[in-house]
C-alpha atoms as a PDB file:
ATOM      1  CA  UNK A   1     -78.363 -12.976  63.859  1.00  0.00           C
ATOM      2  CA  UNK A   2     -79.467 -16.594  64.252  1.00  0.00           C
ATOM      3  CA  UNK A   3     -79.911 -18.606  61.143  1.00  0.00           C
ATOM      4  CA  UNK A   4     -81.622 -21.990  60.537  1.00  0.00           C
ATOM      5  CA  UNK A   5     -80.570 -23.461  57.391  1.00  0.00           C
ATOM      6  CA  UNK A   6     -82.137 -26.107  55.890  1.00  0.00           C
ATOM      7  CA  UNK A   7     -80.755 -28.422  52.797  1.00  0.00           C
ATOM      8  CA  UNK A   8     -82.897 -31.243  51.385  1.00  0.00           C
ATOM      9  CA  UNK A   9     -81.986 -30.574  47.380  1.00  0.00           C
ATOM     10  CA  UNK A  10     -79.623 -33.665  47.201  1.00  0.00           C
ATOM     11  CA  UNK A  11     -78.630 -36.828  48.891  1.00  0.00           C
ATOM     12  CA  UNK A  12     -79.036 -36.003  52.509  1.00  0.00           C
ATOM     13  CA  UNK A  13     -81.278 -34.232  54.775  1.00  0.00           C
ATOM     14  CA  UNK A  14     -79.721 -31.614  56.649  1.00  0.00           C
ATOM     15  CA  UNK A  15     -80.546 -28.533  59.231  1.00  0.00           C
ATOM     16  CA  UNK A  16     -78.659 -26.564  61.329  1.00  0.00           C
ATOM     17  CA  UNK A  17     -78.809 -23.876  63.655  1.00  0.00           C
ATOM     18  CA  UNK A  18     -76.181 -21.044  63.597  1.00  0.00           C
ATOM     19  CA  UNK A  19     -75.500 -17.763  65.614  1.00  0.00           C
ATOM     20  CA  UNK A  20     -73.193 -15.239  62.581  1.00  0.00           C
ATOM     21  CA  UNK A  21     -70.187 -14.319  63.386  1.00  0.00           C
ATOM     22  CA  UNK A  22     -69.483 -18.007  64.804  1.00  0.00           C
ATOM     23  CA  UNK A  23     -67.863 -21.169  63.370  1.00  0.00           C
ATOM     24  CA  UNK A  24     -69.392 -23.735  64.708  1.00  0.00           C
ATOM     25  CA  UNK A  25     -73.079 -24.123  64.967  1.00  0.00           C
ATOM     26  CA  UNK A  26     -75.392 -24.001  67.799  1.00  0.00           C
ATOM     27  CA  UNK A  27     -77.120 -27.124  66.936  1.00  0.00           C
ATOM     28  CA  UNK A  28     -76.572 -29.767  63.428  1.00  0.00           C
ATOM     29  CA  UNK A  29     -77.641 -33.208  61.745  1.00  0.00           C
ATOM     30  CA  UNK A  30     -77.145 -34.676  58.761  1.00  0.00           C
ATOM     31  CA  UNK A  31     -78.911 -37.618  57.252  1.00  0.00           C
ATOM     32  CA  UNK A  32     -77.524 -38.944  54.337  1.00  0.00           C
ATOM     33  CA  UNK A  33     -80.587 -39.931  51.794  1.00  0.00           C
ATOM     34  CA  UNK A  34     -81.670 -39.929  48.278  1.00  0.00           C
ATOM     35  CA  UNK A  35     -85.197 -40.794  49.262  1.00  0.00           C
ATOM     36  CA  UNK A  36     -87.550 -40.085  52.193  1.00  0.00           C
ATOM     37  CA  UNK A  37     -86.672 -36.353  52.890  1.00  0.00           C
ATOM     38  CA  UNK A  38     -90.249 -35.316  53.531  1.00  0.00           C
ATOM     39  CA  UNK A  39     -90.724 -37.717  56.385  1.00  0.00           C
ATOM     40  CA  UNK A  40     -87.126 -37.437  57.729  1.00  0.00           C
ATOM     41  CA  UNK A  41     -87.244 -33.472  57.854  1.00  0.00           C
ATOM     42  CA  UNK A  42     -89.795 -32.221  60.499  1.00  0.00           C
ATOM     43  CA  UNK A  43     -88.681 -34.441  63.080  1.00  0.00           C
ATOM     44  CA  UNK A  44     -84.935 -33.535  62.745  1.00  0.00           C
ATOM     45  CA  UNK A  45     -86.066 -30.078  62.720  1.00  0.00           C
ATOM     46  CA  UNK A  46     -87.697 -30.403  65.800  1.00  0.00           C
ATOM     47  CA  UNK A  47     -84.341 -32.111  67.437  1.00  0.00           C
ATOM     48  CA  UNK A  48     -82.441 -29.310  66.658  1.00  0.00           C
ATOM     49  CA  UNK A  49     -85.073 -26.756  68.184  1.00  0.00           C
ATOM     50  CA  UNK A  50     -84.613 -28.456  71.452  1.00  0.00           C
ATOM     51  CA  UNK A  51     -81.298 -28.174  71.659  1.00  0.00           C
ATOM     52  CA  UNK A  52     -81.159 -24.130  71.616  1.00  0.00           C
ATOM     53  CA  UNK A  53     -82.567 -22.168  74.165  1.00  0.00           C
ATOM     54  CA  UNK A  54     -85.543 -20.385  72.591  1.00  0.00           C
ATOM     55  CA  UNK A  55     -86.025 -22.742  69.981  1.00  0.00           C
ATOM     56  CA  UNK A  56     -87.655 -21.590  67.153  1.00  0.00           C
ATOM     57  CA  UNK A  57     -88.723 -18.550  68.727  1.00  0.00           C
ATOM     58  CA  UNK A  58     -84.916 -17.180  68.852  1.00  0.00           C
ATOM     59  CA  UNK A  59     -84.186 -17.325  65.183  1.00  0.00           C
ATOM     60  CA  UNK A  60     -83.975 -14.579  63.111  1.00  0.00           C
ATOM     61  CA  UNK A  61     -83.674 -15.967  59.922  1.00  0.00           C
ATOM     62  CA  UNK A  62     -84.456 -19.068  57.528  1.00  0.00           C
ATOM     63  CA  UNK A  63     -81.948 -19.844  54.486  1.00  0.00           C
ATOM     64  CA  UNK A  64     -82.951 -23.145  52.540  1.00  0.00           C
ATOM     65  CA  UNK A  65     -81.251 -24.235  49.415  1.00  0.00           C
ATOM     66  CA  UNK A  66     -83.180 -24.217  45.641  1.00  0.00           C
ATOM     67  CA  UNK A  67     -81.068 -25.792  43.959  1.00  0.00           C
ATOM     68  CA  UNK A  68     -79.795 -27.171  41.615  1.00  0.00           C
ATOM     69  CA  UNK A  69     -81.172 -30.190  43.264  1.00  0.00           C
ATOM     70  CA  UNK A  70     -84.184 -33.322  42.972  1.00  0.00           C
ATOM     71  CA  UNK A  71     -87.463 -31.759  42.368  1.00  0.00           C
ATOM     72  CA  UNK A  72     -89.331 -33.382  45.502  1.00  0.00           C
ATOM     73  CA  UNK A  73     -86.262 -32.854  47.475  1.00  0.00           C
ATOM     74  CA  UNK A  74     -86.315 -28.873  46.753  1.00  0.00           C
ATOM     75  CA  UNK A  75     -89.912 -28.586  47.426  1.00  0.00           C
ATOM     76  CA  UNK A  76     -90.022 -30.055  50.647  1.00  0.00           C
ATOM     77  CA  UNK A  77     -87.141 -28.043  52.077  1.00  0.00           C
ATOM     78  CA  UNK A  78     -88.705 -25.145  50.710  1.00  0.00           C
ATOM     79  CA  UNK A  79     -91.816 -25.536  51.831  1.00  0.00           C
ATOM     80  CA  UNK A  80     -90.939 -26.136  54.989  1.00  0.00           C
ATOM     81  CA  UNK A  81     -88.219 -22.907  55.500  1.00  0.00           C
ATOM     82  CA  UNK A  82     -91.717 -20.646  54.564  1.00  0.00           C
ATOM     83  CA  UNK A  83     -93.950 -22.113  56.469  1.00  0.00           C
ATOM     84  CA  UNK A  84     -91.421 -21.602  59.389  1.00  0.00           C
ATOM     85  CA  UNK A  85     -90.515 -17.965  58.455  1.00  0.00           C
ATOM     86  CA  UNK A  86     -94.362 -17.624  58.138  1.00  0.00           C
ATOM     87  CA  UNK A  87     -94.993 -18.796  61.814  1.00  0.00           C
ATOM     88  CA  UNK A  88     -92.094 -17.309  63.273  1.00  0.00           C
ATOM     89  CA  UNK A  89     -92.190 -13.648  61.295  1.00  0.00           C
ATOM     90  CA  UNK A  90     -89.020 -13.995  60.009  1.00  0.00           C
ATOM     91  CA  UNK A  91     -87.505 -13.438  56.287  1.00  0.00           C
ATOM     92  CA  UNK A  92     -86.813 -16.499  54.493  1.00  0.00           C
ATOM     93  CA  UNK A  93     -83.422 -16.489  52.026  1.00  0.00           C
ATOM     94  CA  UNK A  94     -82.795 -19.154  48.959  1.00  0.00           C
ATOM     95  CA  UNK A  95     -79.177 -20.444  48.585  1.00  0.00           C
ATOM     96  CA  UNK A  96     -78.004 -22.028  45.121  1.00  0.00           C
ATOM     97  CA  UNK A  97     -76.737 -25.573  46.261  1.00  0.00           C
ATOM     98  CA  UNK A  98     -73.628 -24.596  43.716  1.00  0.00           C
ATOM     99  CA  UNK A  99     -73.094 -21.620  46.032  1.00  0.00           C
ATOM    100  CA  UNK A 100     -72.545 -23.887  48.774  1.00  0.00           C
ATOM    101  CA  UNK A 101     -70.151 -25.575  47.421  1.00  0.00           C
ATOM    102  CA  UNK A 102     -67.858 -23.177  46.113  1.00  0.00           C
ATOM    103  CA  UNK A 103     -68.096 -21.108  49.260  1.00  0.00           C
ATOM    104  CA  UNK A 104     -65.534 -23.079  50.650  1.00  0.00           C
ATOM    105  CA  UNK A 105     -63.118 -23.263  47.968  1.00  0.00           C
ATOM    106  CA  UNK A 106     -63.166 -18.863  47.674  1.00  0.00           C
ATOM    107  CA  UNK A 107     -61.811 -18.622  51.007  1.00  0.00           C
ATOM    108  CA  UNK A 108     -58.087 -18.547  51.998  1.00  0.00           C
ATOM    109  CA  UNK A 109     -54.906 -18.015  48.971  1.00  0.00           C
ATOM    110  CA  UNK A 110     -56.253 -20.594  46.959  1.00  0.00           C
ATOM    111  CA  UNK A 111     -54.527 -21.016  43.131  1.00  0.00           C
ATOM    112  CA  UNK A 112     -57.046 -21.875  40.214  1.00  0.00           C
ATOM    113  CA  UNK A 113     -60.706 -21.502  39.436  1.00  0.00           C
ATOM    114  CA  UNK A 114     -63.158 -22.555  42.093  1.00  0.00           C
ATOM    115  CA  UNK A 115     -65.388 -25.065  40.656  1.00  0.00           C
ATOM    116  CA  UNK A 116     -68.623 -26.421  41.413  1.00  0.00           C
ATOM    117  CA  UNK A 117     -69.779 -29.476  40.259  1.00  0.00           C
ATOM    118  CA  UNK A 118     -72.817 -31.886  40.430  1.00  0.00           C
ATOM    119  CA  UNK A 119     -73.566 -34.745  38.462  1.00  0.00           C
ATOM    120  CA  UNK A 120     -76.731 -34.516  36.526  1.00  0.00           C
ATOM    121  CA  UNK A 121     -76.830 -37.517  35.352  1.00  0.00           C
ATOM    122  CA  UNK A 122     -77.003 -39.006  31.447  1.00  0.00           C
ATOM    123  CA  UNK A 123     -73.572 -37.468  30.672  1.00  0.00           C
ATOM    124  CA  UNK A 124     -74.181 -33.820  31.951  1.00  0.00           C
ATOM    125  CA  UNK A 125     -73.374 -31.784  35.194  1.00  0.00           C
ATOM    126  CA  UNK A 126     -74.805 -28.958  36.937  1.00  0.00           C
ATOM    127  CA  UNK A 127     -71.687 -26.657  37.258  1.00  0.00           C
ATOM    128  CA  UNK A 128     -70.690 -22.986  38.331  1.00  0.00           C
ATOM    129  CA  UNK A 129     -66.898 -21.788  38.060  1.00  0.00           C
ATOM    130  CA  UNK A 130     -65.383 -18.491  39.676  1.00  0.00           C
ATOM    131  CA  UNK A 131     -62.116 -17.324  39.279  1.00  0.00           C
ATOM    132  CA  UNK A 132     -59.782 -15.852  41.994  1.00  0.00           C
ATOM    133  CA  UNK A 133     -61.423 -12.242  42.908  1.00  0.00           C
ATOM    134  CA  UNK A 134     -64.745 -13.099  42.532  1.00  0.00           C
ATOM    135  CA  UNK A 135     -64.756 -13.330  38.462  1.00  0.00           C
ATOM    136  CA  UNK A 136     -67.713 -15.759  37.372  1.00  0.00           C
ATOM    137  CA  UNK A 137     -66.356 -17.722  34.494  1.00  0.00           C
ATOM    138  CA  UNK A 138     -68.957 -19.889  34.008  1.00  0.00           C
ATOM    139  CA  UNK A 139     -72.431 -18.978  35.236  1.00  0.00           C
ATOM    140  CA  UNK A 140     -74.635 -21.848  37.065  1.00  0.00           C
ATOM    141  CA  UNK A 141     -75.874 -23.864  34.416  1.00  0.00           C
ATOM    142  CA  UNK A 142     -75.996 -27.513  32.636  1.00  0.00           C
ATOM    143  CA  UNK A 143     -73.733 -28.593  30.037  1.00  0.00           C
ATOM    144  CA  UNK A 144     -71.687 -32.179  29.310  1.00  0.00           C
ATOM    145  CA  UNK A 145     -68.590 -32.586  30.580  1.00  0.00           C
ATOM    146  CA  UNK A 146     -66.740 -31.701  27.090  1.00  0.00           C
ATOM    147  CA  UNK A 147     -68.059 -28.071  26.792  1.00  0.00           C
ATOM    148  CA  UNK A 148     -67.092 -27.897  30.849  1.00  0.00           C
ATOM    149  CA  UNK A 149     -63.554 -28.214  30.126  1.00  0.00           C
ATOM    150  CA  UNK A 150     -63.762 -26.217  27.250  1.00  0.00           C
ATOM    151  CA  UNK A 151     -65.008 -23.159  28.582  1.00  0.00           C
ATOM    152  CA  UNK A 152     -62.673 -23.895  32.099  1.00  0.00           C
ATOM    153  CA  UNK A 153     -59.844 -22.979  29.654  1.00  0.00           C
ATOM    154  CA  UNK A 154     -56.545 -23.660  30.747  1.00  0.00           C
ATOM    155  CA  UNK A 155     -56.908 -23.967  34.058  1.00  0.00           C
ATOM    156  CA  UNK A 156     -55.669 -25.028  37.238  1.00  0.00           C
ATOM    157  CA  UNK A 157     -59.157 -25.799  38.601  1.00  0.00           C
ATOM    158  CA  UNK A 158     -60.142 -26.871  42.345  1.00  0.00           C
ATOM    159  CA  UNK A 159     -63.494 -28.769  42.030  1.00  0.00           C
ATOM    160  CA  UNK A 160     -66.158 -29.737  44.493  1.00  0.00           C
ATOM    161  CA  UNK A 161     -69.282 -31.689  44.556  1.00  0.00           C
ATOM    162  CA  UNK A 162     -70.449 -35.211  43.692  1.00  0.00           C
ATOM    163  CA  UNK A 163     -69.123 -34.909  39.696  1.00  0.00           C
ATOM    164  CA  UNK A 164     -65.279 -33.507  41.158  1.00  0.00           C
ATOM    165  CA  UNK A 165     -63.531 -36.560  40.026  1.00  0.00           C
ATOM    166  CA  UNK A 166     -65.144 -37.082  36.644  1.00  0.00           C
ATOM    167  CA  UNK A 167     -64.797 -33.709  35.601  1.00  0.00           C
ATOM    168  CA  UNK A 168     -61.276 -33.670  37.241  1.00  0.00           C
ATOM    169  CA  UNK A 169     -60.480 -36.998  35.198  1.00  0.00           C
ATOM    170  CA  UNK A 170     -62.129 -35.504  32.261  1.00  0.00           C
ATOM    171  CA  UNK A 171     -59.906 -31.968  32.713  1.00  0.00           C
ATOM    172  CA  UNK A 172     -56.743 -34.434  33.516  1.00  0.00           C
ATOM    173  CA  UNK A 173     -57.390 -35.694  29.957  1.00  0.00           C
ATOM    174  CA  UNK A 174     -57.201 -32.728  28.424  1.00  0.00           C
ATOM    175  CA  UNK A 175     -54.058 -31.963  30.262  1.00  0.00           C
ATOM    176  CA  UNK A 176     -55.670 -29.596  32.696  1.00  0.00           C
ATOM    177  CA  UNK A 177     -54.597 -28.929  36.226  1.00  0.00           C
ATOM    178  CA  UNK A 178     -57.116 -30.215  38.215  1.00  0.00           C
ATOM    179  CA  UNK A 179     -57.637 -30.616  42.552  1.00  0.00           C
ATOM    180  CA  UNK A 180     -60.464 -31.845  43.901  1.00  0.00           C
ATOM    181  CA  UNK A 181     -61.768 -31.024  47.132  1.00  0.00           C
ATOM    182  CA  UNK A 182     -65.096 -32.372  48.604  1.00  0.00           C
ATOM    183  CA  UNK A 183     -66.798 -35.039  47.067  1.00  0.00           C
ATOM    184  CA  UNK A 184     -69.917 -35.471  49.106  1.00  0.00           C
ATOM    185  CA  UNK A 185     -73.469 -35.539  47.667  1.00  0.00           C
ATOM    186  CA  UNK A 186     -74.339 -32.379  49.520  1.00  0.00           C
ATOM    187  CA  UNK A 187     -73.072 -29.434  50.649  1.00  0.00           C
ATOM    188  CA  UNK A 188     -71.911 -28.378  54.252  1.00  0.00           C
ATOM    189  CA  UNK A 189     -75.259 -27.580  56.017  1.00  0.00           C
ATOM    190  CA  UNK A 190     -72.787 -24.123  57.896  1.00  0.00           C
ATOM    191  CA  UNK A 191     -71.930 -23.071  54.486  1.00  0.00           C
ATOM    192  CA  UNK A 192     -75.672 -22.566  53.506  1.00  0.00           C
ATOM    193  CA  UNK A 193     -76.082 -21.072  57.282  1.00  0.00           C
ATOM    194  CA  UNK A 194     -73.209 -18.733  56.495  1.00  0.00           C
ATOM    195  CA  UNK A 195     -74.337 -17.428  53.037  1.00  0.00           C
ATOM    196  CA  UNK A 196     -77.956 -17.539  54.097  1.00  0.00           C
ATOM    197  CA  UNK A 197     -76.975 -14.732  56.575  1.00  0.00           C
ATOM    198  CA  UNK A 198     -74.885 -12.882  54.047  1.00  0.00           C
ATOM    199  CA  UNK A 199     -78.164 -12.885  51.451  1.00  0.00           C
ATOM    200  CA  UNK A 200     -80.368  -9.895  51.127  1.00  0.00           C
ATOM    201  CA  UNK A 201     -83.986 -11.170  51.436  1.00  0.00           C
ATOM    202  CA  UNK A 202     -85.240  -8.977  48.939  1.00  0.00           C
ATOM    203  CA  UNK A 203     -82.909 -10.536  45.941  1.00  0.00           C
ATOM    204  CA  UNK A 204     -82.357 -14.215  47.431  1.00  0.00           C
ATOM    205  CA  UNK A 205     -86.059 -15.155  47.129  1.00  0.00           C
ATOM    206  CA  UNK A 206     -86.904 -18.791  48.840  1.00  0.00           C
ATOM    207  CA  UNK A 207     -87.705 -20.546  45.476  1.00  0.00           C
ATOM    208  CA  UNK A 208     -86.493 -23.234  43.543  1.00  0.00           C
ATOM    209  CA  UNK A 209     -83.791 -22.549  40.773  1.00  0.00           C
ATOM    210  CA  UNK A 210     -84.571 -25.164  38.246  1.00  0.00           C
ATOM    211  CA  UNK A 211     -81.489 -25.301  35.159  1.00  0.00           C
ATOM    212  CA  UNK A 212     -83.286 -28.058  33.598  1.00  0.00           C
ATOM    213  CA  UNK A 213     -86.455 -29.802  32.957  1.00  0.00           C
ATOM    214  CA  UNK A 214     -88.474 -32.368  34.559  1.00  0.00           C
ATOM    215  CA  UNK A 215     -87.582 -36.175  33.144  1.00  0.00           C
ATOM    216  CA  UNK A 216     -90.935 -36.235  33.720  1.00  0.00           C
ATOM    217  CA  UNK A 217     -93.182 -35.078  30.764  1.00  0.00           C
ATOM    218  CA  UNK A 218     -96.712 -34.948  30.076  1.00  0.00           C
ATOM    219  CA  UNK A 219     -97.875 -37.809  27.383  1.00  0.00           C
ATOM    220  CA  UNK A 220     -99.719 -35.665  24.940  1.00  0.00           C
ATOM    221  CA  UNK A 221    -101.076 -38.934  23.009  1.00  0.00           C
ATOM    222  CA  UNK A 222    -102.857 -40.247  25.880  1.00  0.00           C
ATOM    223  CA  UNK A 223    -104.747 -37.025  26.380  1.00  0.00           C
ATOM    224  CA  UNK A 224    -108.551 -37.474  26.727  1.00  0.00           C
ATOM    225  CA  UNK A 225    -109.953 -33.848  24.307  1.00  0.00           C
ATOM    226  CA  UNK A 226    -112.479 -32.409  26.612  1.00  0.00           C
ATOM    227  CA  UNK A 227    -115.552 -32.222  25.180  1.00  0.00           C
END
């Protein structure tokens, strides 16, 4: 199976091309970027095409990440992943962005909870915690800091994602075990290659996982009343 996966829910734009069963890609770029991932996507996109015989034509798959992750930035990876699997025939799978991350820390004889953490901003973090076996101890979701080490328990933890050090400082604090592992402000483009071939189409649906809502609000009291 050949998978293109496509990340553009946090700070960088990222697509790469991967043939399962192998560990390293066929074809990868990154662009690190808060802003500026519509423009930056299609052209990468095509890059990578032309680097693998067949180009888009060859793949068999599309995996894309939904989140958690910037509203614009999830739509326009989204958008694009379907309107590829729509041209080429192919299924189209969503991976969580907290997925991604953990992925990483589940494999090999690793001691303590895998932990995924983003920072959300304002005092909170996007986070998703499994323990060793596969246990989910706590589900993706938003919460502060506080309740994170609360419900972490007693620990050890290994933590990855752009709010690892707070939330390791935090757990430190509390006199928690705590390792950090990757820091970035995205997750490895392979990992969401490698779970995107693992998902079944019919359950990992290509659409934005939203765990909180928009900053941006409607303003009620400016409302014109129709008439």
């Amino acid at each position: 199976m050949r998978v293109l996966a496509i990340d553009t829910a946090l700070g960088a734009c990222s697509a790469c091309i991967v043939q399962a069963g192998e560990t390293v890609p066929l074809a990868a770029e990154t662009i690190p970027m808060e802003r500026g991932h519509a423009e930056a996507l299609m052209p990468l996109l095509d890059r990578l095409s032309a680097q693998v015989d067949g180009g888009f034509e060859s793949l068999d798959r599309v995996a894309v990440t939904v989140g958690p992750g910037s509203y614009t930035g999830l739509r326009v990876g989204i958008s694009a992943a379907r309107g590829i699997g729509l041209a080429a025939g192919i299924p189209v799978v969503g991976v969580a962005t907290l997925s991604a991350y953990l992925a990483p820390l589940m494999v090999g004889d690793r001691r303590g909870l895998c932990t995924a953490a983003i920072d959300a901003k304002h005092g909170h973090l996007y986070i998703q915690a499994v323990a060793p076996g596969g246990r989910a101890i706590i589900p993706p979701g938003l919460m502060t800091y506080r309740d994170a080490i609360r419900l972490l328990g007693s620990g050890p933890i290994i933590v990855s994602g752009s709010a690892a050090p707070m939330l390791a400082a935090e757990a430190r604090m509390q006199g928690v075990e705590a390792h950090i592992g990757d820091v970035s402000g995205f997750a490895d483009i392979a990992w969401v290659a490698r779970l995107g071939a693992l998902a079944d189409p019919a359950q990992a649906l290509p659409k934005p996982l939203y765990l909180r809502d928009p900053d941006a609000k409607p303003q009620d009291g400016a409302r014109i009343a129709r008439q």
